[in-house]
Protein backbone atom coordinates (compact mmCIF):
# COMPACT_ATOMS: atom_id res chain seq x y z
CA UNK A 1 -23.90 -22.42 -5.59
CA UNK A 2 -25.06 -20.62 -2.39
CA UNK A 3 -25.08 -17.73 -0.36
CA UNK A 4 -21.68 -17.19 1.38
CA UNK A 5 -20.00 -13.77 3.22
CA UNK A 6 -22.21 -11.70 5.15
CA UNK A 7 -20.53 -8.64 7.02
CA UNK A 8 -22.24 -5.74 8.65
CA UNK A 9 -20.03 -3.15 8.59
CA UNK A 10 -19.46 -1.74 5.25
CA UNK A 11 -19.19 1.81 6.15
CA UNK A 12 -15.52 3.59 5.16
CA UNK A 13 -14.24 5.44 7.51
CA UNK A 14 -11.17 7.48 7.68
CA UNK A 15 -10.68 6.70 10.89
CA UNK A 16 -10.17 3.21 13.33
CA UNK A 17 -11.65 2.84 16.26
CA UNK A 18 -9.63 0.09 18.44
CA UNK A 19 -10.83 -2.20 21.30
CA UNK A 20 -9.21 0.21 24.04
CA UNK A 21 -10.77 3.54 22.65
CA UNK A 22 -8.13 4.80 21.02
CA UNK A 23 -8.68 6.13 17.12
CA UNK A 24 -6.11 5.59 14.31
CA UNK A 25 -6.52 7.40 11.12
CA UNK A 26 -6.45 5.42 7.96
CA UNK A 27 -4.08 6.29 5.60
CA UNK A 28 -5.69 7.25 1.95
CA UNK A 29 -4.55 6.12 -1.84
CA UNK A 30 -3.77 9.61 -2.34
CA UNK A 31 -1.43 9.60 0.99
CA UNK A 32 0.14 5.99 -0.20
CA UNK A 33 0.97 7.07 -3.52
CA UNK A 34 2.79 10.02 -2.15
CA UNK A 35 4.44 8.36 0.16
CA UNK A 36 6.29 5.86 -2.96
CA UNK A 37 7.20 8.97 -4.56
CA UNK A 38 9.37 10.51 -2.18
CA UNK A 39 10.83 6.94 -1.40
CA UNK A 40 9.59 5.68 1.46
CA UNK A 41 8.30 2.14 0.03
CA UNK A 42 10.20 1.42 -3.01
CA UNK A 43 9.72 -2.08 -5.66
CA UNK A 44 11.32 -4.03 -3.11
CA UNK A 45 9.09 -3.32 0.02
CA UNK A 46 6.16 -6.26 -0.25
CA UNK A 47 3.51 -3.81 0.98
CA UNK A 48 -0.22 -2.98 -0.06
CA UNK A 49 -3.04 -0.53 1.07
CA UNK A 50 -6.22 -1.94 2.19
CA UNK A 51 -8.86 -0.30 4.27
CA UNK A 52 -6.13 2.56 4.89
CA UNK A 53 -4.05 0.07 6.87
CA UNK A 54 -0.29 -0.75 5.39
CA UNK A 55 0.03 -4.69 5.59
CA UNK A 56 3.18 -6.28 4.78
CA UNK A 57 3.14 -9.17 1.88
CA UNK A 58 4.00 -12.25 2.36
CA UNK A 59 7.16 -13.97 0.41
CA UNK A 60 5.83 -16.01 -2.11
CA UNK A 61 6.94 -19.70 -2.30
CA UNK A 62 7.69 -22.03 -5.15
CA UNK A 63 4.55 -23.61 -5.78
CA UNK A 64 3.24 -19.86 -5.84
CA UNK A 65 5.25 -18.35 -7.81
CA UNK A 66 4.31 -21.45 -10.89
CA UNK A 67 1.10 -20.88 -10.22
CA UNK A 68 1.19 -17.15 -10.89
CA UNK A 69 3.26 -17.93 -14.39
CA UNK A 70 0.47 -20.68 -15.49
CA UNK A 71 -2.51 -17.99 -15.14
CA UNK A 72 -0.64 -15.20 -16.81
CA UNK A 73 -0.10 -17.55 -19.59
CA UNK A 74 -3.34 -18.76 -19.59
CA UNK A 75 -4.39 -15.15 -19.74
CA UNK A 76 -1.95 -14.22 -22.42
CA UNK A 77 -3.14 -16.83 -24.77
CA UNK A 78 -6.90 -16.05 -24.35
CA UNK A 79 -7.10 -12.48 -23.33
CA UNK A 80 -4.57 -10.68 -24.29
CA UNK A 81 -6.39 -8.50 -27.61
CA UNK A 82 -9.54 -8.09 -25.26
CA UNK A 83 -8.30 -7.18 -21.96
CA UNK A 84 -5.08 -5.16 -20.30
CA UNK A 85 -3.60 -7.97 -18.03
CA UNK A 86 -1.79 -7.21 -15.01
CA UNK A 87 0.57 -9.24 -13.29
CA UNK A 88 0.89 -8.39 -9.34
CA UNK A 89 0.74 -4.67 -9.82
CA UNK A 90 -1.66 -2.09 -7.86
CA UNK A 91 -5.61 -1.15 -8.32
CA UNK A 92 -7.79 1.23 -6.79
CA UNK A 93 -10.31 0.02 -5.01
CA UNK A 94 -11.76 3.19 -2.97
CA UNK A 95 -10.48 6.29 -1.37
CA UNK A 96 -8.16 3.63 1.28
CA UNK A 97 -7.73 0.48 -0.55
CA UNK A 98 -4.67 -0.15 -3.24
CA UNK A 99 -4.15 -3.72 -3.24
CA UNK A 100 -1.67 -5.73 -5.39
CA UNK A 101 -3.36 -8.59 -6.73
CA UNK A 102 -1.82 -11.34 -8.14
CA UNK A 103 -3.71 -11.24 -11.67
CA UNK A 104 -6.18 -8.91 -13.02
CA UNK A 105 -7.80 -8.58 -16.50
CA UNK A 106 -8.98 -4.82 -17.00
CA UNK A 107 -10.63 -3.08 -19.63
CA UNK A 108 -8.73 -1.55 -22.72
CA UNK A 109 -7.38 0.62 -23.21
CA UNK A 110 -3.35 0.41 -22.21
CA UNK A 111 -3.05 4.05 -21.74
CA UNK A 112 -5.95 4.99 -20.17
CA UNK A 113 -3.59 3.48 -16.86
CA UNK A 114 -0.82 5.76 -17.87
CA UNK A 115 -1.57 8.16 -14.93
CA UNK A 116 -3.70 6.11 -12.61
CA UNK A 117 -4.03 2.27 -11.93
CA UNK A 118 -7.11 0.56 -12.94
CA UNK A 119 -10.26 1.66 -11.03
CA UNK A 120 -12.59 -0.93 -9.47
CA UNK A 121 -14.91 0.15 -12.51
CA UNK A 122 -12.01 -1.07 -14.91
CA UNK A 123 -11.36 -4.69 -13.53
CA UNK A 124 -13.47 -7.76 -15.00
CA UNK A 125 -11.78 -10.29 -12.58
CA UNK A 126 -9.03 -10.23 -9.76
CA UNK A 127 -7.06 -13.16 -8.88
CA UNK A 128 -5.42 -13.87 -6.01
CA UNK A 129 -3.22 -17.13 -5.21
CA UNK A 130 -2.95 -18.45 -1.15
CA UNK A 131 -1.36 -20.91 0.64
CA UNK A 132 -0.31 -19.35 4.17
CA UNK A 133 -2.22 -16.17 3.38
CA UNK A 134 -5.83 -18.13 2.94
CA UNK A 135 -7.71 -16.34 5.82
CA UNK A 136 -6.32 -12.88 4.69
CA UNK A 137 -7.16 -13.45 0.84
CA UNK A 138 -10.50 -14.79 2.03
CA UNK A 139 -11.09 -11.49 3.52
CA UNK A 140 -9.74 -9.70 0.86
CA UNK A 141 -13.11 -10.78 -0.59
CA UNK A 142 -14.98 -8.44 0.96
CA UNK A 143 -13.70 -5.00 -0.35
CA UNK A 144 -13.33 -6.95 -3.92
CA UNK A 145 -17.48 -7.28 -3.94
CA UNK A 146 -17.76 -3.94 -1.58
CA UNK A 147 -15.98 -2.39 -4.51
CA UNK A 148 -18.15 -3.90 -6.79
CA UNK A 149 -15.66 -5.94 -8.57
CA UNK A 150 -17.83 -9.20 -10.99
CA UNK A 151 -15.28 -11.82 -10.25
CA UNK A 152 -13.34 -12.78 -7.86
CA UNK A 153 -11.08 -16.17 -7.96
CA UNK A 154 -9.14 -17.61 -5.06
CA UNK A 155 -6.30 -20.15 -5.78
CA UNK A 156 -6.14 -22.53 -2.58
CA UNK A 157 -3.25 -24.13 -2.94
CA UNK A 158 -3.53 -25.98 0.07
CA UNK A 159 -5.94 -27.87 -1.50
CA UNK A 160 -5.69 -27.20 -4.93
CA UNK A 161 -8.96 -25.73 -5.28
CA UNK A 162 -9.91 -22.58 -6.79
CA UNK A 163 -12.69 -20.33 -5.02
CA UNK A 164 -14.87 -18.63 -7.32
CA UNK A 165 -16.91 -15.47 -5.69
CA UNK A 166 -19.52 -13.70 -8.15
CA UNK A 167 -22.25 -11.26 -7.62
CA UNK A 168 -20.90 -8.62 -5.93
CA UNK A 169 -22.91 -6.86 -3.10
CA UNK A 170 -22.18 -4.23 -0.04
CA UNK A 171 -21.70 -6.92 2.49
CA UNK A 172 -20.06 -9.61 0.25
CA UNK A 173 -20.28 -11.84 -2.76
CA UNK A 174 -23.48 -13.61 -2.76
CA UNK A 175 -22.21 -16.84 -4.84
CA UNK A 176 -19.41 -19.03 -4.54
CA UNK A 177 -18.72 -22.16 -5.84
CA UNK A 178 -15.35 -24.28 -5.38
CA UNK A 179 -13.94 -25.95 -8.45
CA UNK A 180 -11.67 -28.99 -7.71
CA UNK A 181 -8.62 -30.07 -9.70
CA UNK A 182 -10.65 -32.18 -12.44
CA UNK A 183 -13.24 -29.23 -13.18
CA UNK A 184 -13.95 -26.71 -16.09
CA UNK A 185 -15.71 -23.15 -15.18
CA UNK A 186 -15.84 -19.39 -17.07
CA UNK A 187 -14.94 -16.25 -16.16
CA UNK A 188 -18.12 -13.70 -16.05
CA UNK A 189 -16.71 -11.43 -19.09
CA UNK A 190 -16.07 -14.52 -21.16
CA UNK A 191 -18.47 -16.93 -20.48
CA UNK A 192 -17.70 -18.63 -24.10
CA UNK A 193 -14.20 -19.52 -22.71
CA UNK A 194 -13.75 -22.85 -21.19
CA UNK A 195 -10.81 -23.28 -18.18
CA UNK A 196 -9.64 -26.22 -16.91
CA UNK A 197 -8.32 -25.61 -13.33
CA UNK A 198 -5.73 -28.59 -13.87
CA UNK A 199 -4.11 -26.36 -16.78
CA UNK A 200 -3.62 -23.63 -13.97
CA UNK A 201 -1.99 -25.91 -11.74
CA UNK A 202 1.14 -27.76 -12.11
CA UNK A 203 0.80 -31.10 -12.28
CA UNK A 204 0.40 -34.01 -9.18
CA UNK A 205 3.21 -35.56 -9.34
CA UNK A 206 5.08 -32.42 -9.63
CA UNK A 207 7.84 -32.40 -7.25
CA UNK A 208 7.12 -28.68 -5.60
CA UNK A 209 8.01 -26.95 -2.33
């Protein structure tokens, strides 16, 4: 394992300033949240909240859309009576960031997210699967371990890797370690559980798009 992500500016701000002087003001969790209640992004609008910016989501493909199916399963079998597992829906990062991952585990209890999505304090590990979105998810990395988040894993599906970021810090995850097709690792909360990556991936000779 060794170091990896370094940034320098970790400062929140609510406002942008761009290259030609101009400021834009970010756009808060509080703001976003009102703005799905009256209607302006419903379930169908592929949209999340990160550093107060509105960025459209890609469409998933095939291949992704397995992928997502094998982890929550995976999840379900293993997790389920210890954790609250979340399937693409919303957490709160800070005061300008509501992504939608596309797996979390979160602390029990279920109800305790009745009135507001799991807090960064409430999420033990965030998943998020890429193929055409790598460089985005990569950065995505960055308010996951600004937030303070233990665990974050990266499916590559390029390359059928997964990306595995621990120890969070202000300017990044300090460790990250790839695991190839034919390895085993853990997640931090449950180091006692073995995972093959293979099992979260279909297989080879899979015909997929």
């Amino acid at each position: 394992m060794s170091a990896v992500l370094e940034k320098t500016e970790t400062k929140i701000s609510p406002r942008i300033e761009t290259s030609d002087g101009f400021s834009i003001h970010k756009i808060s969790v509080k703001d976003y949240e009102k703005m799905i209640e009256i209607g302006i992004f419903d379930e169908d609008d592929r949209v999340e909240l990160l550093d107060g910016v509105i960025i459209e989501m890609s469409p998933k493909k095939t291949k992704h859309t397995i992928v997502n199916y094998l982890i929550g399963e995976f999840f379900q079998d293993n997790f389920r009576r210890q954790t609250i597992i979340r399937l693409q829906e919303p957490i709160i990062l800070d005061d300008f960031s509501e992504p939608e991952p596309d797996a979390v585990l979160a602390n029990l209890p279920l109800l305790k997210y009745l009135e507001n999505h799991p807090a960064a304090e409430d999420v033990l590990v965030v998943v998020e699967v890429s193929d055409t979105t790598l460089v985005k998810d990569r950065n995505k990395a960055f308010n996951y371990a600004r937030s303070g988040i233990a665990q974050y894993l990266l499916f590559n599906l390029n390359t059928d890797e997964i990306e595995d970021y621990r120890e969070p810090a202000a300017d990044g995850y300090r460790f990250k370690q790839t695991h190839d097709r034919t390895a085993s690792f853990n997640l931090v909360a449950f180091p006692e559980v073995e995972i093959k990556v293979a099992d979260l991936l279909p297989p080879e000779n899979a015909a997929t798009k």
